[in-house]
N, C-alpha and C. Protein backbone atom coordinates (compact mmCIF):
# COMPACT_ATOMS: atom_id res chain seq x y z
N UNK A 1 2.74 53.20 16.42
CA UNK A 1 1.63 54.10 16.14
C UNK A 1 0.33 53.37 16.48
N UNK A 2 -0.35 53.92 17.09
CA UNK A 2 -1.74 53.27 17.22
C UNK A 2 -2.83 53.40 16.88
N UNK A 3 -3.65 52.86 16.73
CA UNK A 3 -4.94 52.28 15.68
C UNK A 3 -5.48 53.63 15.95
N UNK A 4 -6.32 53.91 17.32
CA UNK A 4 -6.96 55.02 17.51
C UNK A 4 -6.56 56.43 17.39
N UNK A 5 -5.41 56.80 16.23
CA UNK A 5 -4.75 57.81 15.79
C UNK A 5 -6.11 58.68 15.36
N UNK A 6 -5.39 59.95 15.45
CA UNK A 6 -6.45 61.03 15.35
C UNK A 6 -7.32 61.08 13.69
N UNK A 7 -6.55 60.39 12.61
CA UNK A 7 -7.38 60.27 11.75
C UNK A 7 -8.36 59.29 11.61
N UNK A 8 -8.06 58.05 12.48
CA UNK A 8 -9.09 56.96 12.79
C UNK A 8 -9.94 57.14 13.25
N UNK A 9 -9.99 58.13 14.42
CA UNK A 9 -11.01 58.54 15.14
C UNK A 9 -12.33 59.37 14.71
N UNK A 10 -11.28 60.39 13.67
CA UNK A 10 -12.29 61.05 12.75
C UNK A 10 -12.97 60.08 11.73
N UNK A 11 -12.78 58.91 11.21
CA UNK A 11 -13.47 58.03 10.49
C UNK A 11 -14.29 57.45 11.42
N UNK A 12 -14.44 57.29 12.67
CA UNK A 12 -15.19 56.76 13.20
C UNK A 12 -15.96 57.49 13.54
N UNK A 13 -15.78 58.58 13.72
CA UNK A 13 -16.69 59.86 14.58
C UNK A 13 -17.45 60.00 13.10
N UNK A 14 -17.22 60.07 11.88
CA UNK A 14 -18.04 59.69 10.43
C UNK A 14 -18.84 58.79 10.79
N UNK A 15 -18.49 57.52 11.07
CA UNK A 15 -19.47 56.56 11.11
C UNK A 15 -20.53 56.71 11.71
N UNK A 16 -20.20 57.28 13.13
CA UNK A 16 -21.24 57.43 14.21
C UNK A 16 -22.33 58.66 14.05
N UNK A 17 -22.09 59.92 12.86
CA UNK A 17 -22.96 60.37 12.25
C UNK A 17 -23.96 60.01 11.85
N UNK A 18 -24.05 59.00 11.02
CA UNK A 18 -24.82 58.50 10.03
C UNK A 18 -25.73 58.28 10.68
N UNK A 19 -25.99 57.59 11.65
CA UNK A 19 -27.41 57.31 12.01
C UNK A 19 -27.83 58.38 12.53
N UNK A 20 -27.50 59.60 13.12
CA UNK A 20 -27.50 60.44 13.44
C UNK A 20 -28.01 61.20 12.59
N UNK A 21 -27.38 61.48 11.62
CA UNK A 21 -27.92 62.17 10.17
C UNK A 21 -29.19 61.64 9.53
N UNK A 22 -29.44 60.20 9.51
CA UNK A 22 -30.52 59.42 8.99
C UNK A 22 -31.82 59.80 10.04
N UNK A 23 -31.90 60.06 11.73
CA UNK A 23 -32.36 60.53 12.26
C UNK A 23 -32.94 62.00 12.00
N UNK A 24 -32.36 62.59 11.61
CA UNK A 24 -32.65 63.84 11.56
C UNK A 24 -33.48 64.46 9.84
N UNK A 25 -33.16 63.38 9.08
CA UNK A 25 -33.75 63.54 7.82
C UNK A 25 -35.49 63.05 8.46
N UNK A 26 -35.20 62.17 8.36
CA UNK A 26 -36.75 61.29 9.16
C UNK A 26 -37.76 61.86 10.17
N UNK A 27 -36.98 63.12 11.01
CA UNK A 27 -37.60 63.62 11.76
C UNK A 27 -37.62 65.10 11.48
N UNK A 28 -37.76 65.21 9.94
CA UNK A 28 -37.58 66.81 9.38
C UNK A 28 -36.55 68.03 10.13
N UNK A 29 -35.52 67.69 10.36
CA UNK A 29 -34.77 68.55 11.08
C UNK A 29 -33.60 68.74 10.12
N UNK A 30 -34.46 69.30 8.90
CA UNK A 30 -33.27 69.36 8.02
C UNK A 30 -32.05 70.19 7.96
N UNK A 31 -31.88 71.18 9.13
CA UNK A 31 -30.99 72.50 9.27
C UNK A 31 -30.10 71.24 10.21
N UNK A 32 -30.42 70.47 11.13
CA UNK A 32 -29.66 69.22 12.04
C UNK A 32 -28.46 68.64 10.42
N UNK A 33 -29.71 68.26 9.53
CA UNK A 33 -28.80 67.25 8.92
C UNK A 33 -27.29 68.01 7.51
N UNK A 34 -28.10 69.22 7.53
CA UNK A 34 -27.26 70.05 6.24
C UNK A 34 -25.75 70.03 8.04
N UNK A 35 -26.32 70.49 8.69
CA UNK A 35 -24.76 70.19 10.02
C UNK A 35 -23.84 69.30 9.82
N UNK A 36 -24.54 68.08 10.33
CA UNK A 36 -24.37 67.35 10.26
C UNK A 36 -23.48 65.61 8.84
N UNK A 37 -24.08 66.70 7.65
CA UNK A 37 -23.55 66.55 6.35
C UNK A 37 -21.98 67.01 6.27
N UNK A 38 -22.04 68.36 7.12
CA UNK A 38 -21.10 69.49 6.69
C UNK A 38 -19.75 69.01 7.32
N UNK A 39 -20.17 68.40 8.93
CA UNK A 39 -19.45 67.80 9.60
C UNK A 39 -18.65 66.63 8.84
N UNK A 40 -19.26 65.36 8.22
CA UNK A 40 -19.18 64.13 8.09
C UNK A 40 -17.88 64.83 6.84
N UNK A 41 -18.77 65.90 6.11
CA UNK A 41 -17.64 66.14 4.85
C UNK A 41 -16.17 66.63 5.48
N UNK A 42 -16.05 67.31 6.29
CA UNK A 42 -15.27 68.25 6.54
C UNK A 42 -14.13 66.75 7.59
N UNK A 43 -15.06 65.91 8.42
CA UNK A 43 -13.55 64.79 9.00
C UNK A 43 -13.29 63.66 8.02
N UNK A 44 -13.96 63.70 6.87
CA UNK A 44 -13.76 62.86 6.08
C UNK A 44 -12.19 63.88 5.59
N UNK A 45 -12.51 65.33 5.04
CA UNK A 45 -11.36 65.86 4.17
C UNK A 45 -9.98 65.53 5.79
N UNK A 46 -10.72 65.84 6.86
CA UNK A 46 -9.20 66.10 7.72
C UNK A 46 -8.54 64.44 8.05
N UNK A 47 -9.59 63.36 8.03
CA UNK A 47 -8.76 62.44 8.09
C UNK A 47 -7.69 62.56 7.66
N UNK A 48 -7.90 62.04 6.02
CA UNK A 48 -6.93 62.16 5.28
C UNK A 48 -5.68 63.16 4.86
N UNK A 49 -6.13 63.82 5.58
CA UNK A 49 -5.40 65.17 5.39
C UNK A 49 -4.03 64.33 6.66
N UNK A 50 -4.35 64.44 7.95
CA UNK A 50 -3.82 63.70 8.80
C UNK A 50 -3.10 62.89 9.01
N UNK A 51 -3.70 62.07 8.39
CA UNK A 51 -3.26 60.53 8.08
C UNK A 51 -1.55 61.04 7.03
N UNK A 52 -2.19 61.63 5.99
CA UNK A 52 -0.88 61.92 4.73
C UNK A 52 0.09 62.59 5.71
N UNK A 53 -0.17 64.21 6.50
CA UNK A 53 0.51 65.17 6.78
C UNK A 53 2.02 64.45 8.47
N UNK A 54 0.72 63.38 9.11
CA UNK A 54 1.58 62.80 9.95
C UNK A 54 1.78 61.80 9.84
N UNK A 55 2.01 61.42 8.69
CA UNK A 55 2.13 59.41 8.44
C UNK A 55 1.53 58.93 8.91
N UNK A 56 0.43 59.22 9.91
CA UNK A 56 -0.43 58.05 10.15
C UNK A 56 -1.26 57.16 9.63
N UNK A 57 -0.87 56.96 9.00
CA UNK A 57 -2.02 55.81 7.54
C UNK A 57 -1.76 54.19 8.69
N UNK A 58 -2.91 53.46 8.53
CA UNK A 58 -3.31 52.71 9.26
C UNK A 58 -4.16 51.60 8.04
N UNK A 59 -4.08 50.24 8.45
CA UNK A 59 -4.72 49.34 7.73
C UNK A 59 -6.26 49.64 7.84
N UNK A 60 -6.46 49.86 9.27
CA UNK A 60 -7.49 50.27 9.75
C UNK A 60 -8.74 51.25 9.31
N UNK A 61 -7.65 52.36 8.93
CA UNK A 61 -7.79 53.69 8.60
C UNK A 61 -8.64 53.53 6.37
N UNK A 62 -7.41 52.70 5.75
CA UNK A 62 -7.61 51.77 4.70
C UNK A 62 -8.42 51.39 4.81
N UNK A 63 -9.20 50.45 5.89
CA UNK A 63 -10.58 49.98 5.45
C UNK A 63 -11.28 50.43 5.79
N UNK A 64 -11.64 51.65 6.92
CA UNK A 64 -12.81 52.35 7.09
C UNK A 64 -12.79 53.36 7.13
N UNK A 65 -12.20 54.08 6.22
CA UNK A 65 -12.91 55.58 5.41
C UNK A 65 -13.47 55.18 4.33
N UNK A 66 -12.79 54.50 2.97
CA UNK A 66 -14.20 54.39 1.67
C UNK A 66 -15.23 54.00 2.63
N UNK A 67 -15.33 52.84 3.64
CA UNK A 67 -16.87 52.03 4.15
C UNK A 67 -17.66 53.37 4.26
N UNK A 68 -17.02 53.87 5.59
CA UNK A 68 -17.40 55.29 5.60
C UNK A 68 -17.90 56.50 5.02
N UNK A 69 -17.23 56.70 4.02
CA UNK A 69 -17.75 57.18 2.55
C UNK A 69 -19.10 56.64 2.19
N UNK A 70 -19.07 55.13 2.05
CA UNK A 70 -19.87 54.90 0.90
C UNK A 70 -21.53 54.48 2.13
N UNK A 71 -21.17 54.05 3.73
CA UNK A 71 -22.27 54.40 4.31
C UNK A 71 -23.15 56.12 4.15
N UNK A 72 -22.10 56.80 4.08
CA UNK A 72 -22.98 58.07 4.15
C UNK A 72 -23.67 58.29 2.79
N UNK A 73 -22.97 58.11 1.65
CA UNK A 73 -23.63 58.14 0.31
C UNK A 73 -24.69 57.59 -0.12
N UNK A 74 -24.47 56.20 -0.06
CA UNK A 74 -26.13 54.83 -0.02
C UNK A 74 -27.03 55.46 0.97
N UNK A 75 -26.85 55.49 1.94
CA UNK A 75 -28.04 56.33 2.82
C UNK A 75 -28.42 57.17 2.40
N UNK A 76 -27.73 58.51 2.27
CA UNK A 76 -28.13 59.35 2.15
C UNK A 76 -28.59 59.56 1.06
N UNK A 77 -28.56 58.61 -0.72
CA UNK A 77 -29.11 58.46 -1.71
C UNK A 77 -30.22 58.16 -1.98
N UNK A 78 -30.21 56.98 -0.52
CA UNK A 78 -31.50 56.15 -0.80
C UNK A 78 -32.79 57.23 0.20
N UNK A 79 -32.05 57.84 0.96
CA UNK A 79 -33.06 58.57 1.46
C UNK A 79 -33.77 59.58 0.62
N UNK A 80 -32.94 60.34 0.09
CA UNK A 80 -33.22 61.69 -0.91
C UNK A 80 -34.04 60.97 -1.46
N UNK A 81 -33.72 59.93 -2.14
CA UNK A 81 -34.42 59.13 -3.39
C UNK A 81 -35.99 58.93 -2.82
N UNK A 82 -36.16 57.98 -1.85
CA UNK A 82 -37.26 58.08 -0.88
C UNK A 82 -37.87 59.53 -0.50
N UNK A 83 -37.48 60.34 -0.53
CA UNK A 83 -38.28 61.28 0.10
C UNK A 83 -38.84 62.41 -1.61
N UNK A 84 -37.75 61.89 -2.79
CA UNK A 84 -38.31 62.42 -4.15
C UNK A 84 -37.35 63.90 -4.06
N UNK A 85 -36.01 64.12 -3.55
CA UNK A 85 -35.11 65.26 -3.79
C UNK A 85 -34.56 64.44 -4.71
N UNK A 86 -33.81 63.41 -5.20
CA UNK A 86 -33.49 63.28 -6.19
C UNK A 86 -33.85 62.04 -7.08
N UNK A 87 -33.78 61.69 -8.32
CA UNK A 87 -34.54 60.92 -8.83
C UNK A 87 -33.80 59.48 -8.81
N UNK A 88 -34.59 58.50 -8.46
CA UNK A 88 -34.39 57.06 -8.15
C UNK A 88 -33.30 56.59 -9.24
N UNK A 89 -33.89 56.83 -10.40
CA UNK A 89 -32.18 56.21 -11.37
C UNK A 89 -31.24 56.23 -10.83
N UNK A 90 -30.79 57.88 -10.17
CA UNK A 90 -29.42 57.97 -10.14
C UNK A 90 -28.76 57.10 -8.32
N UNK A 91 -29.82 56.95 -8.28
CA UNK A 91 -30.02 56.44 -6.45
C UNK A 91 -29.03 54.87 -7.30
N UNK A 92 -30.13 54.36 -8.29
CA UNK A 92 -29.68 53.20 -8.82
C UNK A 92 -28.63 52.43 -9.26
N UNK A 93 -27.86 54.23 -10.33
CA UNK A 93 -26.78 54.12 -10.64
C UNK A 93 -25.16 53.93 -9.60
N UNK A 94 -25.42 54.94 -8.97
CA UNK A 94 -24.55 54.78 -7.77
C UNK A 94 -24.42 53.79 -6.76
N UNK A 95 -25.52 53.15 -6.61
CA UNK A 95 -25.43 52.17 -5.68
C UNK A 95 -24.93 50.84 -6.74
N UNK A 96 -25.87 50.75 -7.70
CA UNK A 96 -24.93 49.31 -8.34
C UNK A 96 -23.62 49.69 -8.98
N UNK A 97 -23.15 50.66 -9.07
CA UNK A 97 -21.78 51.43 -9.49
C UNK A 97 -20.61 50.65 -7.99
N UNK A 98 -21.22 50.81 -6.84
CA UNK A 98 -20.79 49.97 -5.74
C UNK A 98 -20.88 48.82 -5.52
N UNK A 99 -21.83 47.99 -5.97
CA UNK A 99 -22.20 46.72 -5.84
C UNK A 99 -21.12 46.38 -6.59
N UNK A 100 -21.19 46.88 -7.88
CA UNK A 100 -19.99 46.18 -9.16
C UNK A 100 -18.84 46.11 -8.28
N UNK A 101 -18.65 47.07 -7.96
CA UNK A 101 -17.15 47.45 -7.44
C UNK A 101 -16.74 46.72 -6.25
N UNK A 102 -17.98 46.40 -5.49
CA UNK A 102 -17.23 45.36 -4.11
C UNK A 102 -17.25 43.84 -4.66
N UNK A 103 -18.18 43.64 -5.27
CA UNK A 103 -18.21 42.06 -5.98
C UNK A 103 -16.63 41.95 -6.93
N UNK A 104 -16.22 43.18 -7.66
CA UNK A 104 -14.94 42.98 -8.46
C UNK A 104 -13.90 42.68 -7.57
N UNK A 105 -13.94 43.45 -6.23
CA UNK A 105 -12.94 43.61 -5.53
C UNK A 105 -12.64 42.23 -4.35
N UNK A 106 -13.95 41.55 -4.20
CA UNK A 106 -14.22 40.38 -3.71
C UNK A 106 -13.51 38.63 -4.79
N UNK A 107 -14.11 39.08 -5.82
CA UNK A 107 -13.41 38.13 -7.27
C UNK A 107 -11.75 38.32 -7.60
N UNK A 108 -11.66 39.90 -7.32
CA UNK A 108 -10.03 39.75 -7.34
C UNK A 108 -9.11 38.97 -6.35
N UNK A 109 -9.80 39.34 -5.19
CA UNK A 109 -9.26 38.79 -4.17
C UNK A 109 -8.94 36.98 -3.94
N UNK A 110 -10.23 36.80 -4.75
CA UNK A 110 -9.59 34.95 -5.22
C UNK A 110 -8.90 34.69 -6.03
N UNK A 111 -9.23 35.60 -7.28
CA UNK A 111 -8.21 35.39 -7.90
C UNK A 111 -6.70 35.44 -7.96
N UNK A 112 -6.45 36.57 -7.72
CA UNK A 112 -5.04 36.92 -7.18
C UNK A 112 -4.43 37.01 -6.06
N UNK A 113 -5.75 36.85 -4.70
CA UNK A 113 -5.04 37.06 -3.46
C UNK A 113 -4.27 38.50 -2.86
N UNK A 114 -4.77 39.42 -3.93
CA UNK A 114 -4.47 40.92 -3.80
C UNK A 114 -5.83 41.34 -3.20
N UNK A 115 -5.83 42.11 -2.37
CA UNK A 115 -7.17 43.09 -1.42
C UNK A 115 -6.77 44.11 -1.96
N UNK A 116 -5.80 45.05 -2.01
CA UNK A 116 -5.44 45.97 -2.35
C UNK A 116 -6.51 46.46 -3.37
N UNK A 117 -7.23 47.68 -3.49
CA UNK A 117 -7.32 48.55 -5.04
C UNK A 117 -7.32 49.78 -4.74
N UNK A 118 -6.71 50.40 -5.53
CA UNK A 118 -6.07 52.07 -5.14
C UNK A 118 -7.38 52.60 -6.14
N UNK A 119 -7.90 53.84 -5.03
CA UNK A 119 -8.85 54.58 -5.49
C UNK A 119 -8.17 55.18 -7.26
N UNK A 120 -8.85 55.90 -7.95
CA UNK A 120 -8.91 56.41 -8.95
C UNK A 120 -9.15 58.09 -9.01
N UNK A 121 -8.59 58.66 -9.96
CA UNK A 121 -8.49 60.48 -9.68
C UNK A 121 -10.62 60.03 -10.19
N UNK A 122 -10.99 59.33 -11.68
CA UNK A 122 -11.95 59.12 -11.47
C UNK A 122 -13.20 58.70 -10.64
N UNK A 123 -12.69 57.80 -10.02
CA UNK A 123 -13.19 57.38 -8.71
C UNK A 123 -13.53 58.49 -7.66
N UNK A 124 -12.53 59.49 -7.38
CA UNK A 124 -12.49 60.34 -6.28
C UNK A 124 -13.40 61.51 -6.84
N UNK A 125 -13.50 61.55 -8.25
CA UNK A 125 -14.07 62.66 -8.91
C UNK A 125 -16.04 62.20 -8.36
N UNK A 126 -16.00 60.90 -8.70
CA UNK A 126 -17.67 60.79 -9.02
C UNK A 126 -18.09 61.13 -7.42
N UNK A 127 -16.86 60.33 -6.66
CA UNK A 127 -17.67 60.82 -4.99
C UNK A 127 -17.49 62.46 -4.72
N UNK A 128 -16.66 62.86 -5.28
CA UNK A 128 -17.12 64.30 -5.06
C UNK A 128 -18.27 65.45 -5.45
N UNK A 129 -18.95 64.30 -7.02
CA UNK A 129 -19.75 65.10 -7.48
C UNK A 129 -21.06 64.36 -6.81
N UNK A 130 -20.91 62.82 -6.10
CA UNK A 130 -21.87 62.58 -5.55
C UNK A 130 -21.88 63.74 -4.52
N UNK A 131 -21.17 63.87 -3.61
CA UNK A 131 -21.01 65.02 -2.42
C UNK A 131 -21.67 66.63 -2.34
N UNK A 132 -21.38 66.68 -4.20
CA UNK A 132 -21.67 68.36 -4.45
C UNK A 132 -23.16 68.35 -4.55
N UNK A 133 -23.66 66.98 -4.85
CA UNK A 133 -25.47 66.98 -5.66
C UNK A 133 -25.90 66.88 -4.09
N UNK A 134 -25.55 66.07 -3.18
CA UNK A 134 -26.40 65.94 -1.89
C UNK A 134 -26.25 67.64 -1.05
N UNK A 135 -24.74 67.88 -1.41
CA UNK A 135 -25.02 69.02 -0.53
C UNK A 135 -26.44 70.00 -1.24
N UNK A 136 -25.86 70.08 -2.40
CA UNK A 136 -26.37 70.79 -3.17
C UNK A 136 -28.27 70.87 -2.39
N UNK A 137 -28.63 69.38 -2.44
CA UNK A 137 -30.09 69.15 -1.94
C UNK A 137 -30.53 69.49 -0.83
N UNK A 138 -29.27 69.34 0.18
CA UNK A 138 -29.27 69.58 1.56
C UNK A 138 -29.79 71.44 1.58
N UNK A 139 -28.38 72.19 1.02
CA UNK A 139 -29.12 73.64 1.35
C UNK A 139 -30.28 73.69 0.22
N UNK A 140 -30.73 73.07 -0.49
CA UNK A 140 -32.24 73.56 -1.08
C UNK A 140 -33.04 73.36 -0.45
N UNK A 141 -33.20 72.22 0.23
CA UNK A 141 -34.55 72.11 1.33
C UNK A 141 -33.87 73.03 2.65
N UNK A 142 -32.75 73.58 3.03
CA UNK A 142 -32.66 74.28 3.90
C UNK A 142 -33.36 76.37 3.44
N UNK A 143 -32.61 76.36 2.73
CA UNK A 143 -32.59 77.52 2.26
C UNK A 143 -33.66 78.17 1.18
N UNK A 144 -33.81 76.79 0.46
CA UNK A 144 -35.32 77.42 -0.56
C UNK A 144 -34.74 78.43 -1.64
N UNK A 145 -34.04 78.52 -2.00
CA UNK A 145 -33.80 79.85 -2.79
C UNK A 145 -32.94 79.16 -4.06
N UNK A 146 -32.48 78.34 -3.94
CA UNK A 146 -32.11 77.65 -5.59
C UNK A 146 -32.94 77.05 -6.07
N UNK A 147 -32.46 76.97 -7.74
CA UNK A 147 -33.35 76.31 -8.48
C UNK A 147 -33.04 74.46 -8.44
N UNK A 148 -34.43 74.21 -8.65
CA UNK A 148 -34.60 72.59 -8.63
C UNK A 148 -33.07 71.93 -9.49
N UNK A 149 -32.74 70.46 -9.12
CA UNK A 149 -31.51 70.52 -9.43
C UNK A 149 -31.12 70.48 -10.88
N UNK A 150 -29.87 71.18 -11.02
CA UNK A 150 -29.50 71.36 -12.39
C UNK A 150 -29.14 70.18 -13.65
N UNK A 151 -29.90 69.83 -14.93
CA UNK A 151 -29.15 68.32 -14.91
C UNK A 151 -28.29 68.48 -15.36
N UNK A 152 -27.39 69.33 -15.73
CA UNK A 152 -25.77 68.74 -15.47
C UNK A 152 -25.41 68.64 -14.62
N UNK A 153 -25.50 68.74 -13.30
CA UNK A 153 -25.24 68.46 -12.16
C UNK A 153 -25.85 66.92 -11.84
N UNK A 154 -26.88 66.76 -12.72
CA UNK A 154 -27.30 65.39 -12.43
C UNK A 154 -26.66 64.39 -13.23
N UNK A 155 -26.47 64.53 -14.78
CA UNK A 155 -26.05 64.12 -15.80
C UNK A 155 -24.29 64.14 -15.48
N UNK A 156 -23.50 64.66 -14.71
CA UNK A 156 -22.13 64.89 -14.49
C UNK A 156 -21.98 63.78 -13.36
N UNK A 157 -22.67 63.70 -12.70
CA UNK A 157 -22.76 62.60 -11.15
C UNK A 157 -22.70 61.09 -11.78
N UNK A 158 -24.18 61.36 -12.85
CA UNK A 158 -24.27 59.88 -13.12
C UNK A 158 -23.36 59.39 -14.47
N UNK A 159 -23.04 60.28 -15.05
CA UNK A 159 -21.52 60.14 -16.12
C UNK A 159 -20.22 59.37 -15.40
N UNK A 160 -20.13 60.73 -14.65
CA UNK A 160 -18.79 59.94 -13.69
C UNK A 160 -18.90 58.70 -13.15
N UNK A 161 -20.05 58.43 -12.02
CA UNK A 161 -20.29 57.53 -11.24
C UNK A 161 -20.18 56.20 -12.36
N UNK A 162 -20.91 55.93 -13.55
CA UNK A 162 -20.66 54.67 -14.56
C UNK A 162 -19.29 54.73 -14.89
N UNK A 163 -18.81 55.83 -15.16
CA UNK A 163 -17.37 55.85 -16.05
C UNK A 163 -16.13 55.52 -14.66
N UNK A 164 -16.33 55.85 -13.91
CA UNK A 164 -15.31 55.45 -12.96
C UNK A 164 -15.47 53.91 -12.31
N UNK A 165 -17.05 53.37 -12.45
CA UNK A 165 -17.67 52.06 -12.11
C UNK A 165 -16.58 51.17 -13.56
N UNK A 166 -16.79 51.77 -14.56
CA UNK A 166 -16.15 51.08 -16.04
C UNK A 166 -14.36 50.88 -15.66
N UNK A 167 -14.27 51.85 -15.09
CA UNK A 167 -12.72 52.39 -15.13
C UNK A 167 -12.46 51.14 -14.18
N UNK A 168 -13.28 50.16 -13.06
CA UNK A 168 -12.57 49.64 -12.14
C UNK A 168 -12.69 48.46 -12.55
N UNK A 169 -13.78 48.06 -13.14
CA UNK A 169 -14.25 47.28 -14.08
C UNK A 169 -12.55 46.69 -14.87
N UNK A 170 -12.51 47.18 -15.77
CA UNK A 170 -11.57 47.39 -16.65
C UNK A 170 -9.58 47.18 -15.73
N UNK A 171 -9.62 48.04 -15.11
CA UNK A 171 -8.49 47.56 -13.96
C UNK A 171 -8.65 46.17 -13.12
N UNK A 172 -9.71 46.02 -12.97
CA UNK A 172 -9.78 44.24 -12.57
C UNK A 172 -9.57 43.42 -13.32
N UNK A 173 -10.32 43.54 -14.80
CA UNK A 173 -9.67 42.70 -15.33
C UNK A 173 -8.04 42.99 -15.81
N UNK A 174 -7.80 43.99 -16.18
CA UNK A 174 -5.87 43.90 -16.30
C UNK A 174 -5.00 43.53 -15.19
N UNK A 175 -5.67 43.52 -14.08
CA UNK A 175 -5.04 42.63 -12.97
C UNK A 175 -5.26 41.40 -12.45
N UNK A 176 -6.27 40.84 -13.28
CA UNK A 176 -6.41 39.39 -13.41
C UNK A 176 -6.11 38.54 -14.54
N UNK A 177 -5.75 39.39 -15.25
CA UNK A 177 -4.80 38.61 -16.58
C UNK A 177 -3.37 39.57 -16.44
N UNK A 178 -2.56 39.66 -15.63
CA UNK A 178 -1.90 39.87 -15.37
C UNK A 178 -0.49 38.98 -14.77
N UNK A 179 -1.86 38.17 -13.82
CA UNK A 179 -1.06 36.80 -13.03
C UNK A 179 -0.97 35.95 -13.61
């Protein structure tokens, strides 16, 4: 099976968005970037979809969809955040919610010599509600017609995002007193 399998490709064709998308925020072409969002979401769902439906799962594939993921999220957080669609805390929360999480995953790795960490139903939850708040921002500056964002929608993002940051937290250490 080879690397450049059709779900790899779609993680890469993700990657190569991003600046693309970061372009288009910067140069007010916000109907470009709600596209462009819609896109990144939609080969992110078919990778995986792919990958499961034809066995193609790839080491490859393993390490660059979360990257992937989490390039479009930090950007696109820190941009919103920068431009004042959403408020800097939660820019804060999410990003050191990642920091924790690659530094844990970096410490495990000496410790135990395991790379491995299997996402979380929590984990998968907070990036989805990160996903729902950006879209969410995306058609408001497109469309104009919703109300400013809801805070449970804000308060649910940044709940999850700590509690699933705790949750990995917590699995690092039971797998370092484990060995």
């Amino acid at each position: 099976m080879g690397v450049l399998n059709l779900p790899n490709t779609l993680t890469i064709a993700r990657i190569v968005i991003i600046p693309v998308f970061i372009t288009t925020i910067i140069y007010k072409r916000y109907d470009y970037a709600l596209y462009l969002f819609a896109i990144a979401a939609l080969t992110d769902t078919l990778d995986g979809l792919f990958a499961r439906l034809k066995n193609q799962k790839t080491a490859l594939g393993r390490f660059l969809d979360p990257l992937a993921d989490k390039f479009l999220l930090v950007t696109s957080f820190i941009l919103f955040s920068i431009y004042g669609w959403i408020p800097k805390w939660l820019t804060i929360t999410v990003i050191s919610r990642d920091i924790i999480v690659i530094i844990g995953w970096m410490l495990l790795y000496l410790i135990t010599h395991t790379s491995r960490v299997e996402p979380t139903i929590l984990g998968k939850a907070a990036i989805a509600m990160q996903l729902i708040l950006l879209a969410y921002v995306l058609l408001d500056i497109n469309i104009r017609f919703l109300p400013d964002i809801p805070a449970p929608l804000l308060w649910t993002t940044a709940g999850l995002t700590i509690l699933s940051g705790l949750q990995y937290i917590y699995r690092g250490f039971k797998l370092t007193h484990a060995e």
